[in-house]
C-alpha atoms as a PDB file:
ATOM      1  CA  UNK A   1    -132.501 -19.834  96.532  1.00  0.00           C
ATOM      2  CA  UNK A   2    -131.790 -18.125  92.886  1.00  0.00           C
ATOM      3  CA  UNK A   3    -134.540 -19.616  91.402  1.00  0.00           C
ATOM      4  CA  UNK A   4    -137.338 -17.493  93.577  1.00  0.00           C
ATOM      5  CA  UNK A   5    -135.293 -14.237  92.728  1.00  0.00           C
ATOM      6  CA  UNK A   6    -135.481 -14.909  89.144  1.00  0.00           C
ATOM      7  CA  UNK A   7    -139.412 -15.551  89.501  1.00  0.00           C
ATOM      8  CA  UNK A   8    -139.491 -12.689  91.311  1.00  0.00           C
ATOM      9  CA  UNK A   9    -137.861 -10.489  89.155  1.00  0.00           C
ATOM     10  CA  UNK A  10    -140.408 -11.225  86.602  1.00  0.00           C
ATOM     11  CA  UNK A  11    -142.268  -8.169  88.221  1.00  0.00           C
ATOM     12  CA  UNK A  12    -139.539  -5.580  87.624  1.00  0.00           C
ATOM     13  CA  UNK A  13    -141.439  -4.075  84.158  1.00  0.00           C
ATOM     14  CA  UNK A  14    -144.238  -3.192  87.370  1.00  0.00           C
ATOM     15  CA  UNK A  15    -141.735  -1.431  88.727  1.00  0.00           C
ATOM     16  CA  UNK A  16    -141.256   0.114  86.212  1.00  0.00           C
ATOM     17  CA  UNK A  17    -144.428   1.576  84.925  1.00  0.00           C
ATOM     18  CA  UNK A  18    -144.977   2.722  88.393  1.00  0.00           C
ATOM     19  CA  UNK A  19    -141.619   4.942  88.114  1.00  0.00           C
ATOM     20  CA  UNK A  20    -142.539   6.253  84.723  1.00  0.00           C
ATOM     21  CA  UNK A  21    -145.825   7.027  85.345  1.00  0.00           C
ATOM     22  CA  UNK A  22    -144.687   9.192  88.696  1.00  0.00           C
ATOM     23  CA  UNK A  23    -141.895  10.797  86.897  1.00  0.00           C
ATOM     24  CA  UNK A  24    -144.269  11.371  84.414  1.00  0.00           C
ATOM     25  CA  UNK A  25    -146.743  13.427  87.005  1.00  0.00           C
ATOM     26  CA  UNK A  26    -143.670  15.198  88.721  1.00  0.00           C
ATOM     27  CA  UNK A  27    -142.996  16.339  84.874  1.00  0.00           C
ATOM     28  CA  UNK A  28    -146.133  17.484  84.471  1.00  0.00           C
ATOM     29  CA  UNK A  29    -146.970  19.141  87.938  1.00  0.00           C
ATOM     30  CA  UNK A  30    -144.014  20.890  87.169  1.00  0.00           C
ATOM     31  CA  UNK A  31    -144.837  22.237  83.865  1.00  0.00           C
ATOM     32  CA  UNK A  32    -147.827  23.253  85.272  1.00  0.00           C
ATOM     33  CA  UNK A  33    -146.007  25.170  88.007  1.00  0.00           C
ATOM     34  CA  UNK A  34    -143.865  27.117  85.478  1.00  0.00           C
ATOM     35  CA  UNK A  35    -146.580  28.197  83.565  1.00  0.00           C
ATOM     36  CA  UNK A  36    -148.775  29.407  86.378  1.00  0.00           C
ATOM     37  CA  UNK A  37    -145.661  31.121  88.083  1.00  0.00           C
ATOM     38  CA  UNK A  38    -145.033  32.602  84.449  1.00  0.00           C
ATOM     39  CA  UNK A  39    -148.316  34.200  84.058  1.00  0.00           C
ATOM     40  CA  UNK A  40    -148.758  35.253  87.345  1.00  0.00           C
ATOM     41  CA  UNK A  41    -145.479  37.118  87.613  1.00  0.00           C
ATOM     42  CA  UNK A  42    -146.702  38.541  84.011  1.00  0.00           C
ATOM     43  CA  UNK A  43    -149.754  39.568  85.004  1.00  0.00           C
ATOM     44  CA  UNK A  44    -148.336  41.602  87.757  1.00  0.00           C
ATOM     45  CA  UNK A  45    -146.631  43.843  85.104  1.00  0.00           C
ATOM     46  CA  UNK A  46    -148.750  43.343  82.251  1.00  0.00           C
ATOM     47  CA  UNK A  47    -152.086  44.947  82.061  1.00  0.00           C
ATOM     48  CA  UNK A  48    -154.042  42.322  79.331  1.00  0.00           C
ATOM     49  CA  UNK A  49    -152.166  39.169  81.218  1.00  0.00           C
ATOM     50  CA  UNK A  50    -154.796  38.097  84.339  1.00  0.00           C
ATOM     51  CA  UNK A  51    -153.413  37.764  87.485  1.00  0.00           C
ATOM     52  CA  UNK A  52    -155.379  35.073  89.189  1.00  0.00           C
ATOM     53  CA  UNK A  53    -155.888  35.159  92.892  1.00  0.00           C
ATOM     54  CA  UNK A  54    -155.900  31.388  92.501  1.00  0.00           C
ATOM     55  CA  UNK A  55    -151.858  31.055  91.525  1.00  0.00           C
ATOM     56  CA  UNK A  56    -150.014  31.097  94.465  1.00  0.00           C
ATOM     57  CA  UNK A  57    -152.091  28.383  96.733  1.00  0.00           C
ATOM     58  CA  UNK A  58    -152.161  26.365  93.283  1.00  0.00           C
ATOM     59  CA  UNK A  59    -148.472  26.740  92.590  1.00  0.00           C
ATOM     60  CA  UNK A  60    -147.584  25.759  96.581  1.00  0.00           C
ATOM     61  CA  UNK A  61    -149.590  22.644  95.934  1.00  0.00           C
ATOM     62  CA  UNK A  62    -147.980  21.377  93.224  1.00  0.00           C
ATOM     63  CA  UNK A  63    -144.730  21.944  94.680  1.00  0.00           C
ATOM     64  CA  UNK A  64    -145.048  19.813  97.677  1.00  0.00           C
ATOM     65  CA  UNK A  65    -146.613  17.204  95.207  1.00  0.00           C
ATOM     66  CA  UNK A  66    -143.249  17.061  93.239  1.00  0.00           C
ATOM     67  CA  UNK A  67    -141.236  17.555  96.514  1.00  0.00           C
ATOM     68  CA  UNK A  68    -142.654  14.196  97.667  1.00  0.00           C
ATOM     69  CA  UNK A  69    -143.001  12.325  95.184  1.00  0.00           C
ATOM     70  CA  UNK A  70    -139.413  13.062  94.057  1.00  0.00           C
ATOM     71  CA  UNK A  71    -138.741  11.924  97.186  1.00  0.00           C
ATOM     72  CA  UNK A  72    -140.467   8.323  96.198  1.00  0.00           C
ATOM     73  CA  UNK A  73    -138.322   8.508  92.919  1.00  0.00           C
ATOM     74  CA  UNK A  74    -135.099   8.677  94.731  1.00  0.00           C
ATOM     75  CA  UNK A  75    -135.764   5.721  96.740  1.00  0.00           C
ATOM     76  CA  UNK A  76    -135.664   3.595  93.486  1.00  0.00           C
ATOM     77  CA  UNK A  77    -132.732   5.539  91.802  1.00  0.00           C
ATOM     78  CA  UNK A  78    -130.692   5.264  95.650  1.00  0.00           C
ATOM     79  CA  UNK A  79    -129.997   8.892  95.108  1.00  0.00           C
ATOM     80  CA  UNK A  80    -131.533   9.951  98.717  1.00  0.00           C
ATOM     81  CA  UNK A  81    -129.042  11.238 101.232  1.00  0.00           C
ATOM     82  CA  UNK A  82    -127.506   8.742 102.894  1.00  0.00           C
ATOM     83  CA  UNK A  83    -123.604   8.137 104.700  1.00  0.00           C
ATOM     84  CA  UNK A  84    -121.336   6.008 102.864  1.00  0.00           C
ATOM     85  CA  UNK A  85    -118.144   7.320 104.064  1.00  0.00           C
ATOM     86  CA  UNK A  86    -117.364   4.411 106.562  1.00  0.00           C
ATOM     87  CA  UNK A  87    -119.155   1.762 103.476  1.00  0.00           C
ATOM     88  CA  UNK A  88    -115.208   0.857 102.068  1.00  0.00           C
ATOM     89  CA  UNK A  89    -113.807   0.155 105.514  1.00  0.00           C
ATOM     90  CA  UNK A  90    -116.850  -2.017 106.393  1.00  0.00           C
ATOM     91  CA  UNK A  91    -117.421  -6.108 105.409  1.00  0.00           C
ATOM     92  CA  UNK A  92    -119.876  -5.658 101.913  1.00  0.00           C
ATOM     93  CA  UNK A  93    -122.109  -8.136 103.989  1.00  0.00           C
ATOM     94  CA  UNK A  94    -122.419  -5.766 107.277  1.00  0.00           C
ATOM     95  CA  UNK A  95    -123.284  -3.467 104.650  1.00  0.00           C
ATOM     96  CA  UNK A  96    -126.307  -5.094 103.122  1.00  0.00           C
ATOM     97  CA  UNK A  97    -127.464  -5.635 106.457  1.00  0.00           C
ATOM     98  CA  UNK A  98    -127.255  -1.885 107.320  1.00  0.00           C
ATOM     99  CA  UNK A  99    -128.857  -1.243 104.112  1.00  0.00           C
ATOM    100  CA  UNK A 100    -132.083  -3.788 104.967  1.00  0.00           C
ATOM    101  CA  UNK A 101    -132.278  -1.885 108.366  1.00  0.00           C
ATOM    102  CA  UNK A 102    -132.596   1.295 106.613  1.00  0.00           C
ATOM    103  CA  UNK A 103    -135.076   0.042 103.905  1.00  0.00           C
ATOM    104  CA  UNK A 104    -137.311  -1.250 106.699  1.00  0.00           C
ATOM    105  CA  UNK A 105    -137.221   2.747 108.873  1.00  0.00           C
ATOM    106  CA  UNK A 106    -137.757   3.969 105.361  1.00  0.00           C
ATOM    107  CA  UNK A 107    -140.545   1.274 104.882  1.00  0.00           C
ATOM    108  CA  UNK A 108    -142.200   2.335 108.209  1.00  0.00           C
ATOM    109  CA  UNK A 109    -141.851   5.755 107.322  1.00  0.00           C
ATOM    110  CA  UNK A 110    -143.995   4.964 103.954  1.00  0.00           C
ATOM    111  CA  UNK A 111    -146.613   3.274 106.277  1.00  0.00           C
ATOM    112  CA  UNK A 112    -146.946   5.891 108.325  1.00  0.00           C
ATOM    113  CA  UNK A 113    -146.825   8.735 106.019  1.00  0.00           C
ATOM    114  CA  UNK A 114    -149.718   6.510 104.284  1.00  0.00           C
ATOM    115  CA  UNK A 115    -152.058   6.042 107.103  1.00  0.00           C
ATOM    116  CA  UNK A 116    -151.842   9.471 109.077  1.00  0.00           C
ATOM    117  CA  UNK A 117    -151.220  11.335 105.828  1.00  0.00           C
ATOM    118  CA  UNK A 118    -154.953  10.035 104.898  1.00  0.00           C
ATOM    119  CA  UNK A 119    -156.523  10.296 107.846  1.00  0.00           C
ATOM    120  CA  UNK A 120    -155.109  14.298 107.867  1.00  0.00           C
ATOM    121  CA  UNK A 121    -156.041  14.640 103.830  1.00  0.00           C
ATOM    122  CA  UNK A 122    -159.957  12.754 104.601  1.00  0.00           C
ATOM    123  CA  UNK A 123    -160.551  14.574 107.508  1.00  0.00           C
ATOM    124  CA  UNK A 124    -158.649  18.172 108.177  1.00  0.00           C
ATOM    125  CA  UNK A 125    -158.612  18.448 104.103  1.00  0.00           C
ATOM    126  CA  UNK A 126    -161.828  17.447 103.793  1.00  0.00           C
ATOM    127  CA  UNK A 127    -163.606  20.423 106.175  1.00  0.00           C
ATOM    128  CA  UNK A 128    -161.623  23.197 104.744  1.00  0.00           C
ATOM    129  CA  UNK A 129    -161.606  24.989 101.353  1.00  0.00           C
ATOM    130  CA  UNK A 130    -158.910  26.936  99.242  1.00  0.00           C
ATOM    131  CA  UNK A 131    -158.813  30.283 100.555  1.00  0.00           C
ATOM    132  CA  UNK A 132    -159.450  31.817  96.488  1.00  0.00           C
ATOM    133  CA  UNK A 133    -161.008  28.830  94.981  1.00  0.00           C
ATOM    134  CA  UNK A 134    -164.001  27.792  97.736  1.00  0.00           C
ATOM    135  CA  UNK A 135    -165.157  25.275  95.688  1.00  0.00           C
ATOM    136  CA  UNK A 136    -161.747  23.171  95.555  1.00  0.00           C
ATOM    137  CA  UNK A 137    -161.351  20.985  98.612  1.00  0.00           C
ATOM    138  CA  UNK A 138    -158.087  21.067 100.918  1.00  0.00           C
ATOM    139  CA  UNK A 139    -158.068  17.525 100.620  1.00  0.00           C
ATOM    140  CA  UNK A 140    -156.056  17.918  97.274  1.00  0.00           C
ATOM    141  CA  UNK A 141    -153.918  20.116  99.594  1.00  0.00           C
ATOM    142  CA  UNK A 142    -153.148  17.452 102.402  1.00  0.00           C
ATOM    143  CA  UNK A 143    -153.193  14.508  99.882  1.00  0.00           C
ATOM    144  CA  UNK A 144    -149.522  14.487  98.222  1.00  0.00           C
ATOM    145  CA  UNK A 145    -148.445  12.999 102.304  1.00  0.00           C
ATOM    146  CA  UNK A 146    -150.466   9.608 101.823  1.00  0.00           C
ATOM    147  CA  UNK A 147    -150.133   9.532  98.076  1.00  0.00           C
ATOM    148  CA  UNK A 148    -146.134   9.984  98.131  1.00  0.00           C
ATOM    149  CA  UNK A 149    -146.184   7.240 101.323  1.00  0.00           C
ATOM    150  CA  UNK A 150    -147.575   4.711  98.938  1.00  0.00           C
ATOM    151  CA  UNK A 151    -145.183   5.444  96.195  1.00  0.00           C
ATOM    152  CA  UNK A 152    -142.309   5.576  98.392  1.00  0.00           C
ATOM    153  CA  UNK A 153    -143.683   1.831  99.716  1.00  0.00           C
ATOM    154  CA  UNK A 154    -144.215   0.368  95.962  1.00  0.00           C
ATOM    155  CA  UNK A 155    -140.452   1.306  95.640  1.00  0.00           C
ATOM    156  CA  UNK A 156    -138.780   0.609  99.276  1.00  0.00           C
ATOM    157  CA  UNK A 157    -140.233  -2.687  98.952  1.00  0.00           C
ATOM    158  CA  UNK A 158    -138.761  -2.709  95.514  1.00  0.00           C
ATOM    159  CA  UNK A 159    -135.257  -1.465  97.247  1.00  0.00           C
ATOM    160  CA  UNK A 160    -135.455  -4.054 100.158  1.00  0.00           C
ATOM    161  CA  UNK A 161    -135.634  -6.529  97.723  1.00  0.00           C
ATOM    162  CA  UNK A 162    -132.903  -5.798  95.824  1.00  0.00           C
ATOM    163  CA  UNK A 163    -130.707  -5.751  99.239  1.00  0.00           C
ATOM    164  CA  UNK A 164    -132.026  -8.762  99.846  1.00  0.00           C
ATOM    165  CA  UNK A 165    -131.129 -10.428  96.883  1.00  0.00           C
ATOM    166  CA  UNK A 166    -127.759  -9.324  97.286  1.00  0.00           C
ATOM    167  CA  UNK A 167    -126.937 -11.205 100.446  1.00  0.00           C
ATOM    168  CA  UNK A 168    -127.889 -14.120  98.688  1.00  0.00           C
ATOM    169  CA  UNK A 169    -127.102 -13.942  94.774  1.00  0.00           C
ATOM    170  CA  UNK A 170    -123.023 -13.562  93.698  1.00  0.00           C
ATOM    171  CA  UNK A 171    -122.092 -10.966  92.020  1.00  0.00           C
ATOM    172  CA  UNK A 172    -120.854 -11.803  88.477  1.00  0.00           C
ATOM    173  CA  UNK A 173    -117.661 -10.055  87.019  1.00  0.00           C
ATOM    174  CA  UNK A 174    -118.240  -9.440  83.525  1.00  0.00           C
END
């Protein structure tokens, strides 16, 4: 049984990419949210800085962007909330198991956070406008719910694995 996890973890460097590149957006998104906050809350107080009517909805978007997809990057890290204060009285194999059975409710969760998040973003999103930019679609609005979902299933799937392989690979003691 070894043998397909070591084919399998050929893929890993996919993994990978996909972490950096979604770190690399929450990064950016959040840049961008500093420096729109910044000028906004300048503007206010200084009269050659503009104040655009634009910042708020703008800044509120890219926040729940980065609030999702943060929560895709914590399902590869493990740092999500979980309870581990019964995991040292517990058999390590029980454990695994309880882990699997929460990577699959998180993996549903994904699915459906993918499918009803885009049906919300393509149709609700896609009727309505940004109250001070009407040419900018509420889609972009609605869209960090189906776009997080299939992050957080690229890495659950990625965790499950992992669990997985546990119950079958020994651990070595270096």
């Amino acid at each position: 049984m070894p043998e397909i996890f070591k084919t399998i973890d050929k893929i890993k460097p996919a993994y990978d990419i996909a972490y950096k590149i979604v770190l690399f957006v929450c990064k950016i998104l959040l840049i961008g949210d500093v420096l729109i906050t910044t000028m906004a809350v300048a503007g206010r107080y200084t009269p050659f800085i503009p104040d655009p009517a634009w910042s708020e909805e703008v800044v509120l978007t890219f926040m729940s962007y980065m609030a999702v997809l943060s929560a895709a990057l914590a399902i590869r890290k493990g740092s999500h909330i979980r309870m581990t204060a019964l995991d040292r009285y517990l058999p390590k194999k029980l454990i695994i198991v309880l882990d699997i059975l929460a990577d699959i409710s998180i993996l549903v969760l994904a699915v459906i956070m993918l499918t009803v998040g885009w049906k919300y973003a393509h149709g609700i999103g896609s009727k309505g406008f940004y109250t001070s930019m009407p040419t900018l679609s509420r889609f972009w609005m609605y869209f960090p719910v189906p776009l997080a979902g299939g992050a957080m299933i690229i890495f659950e799937l990625e965790a499950m694995y992992n669990d997985v392989k546990k119950l079958f690979v020994k651990e070595e003691n270096l």
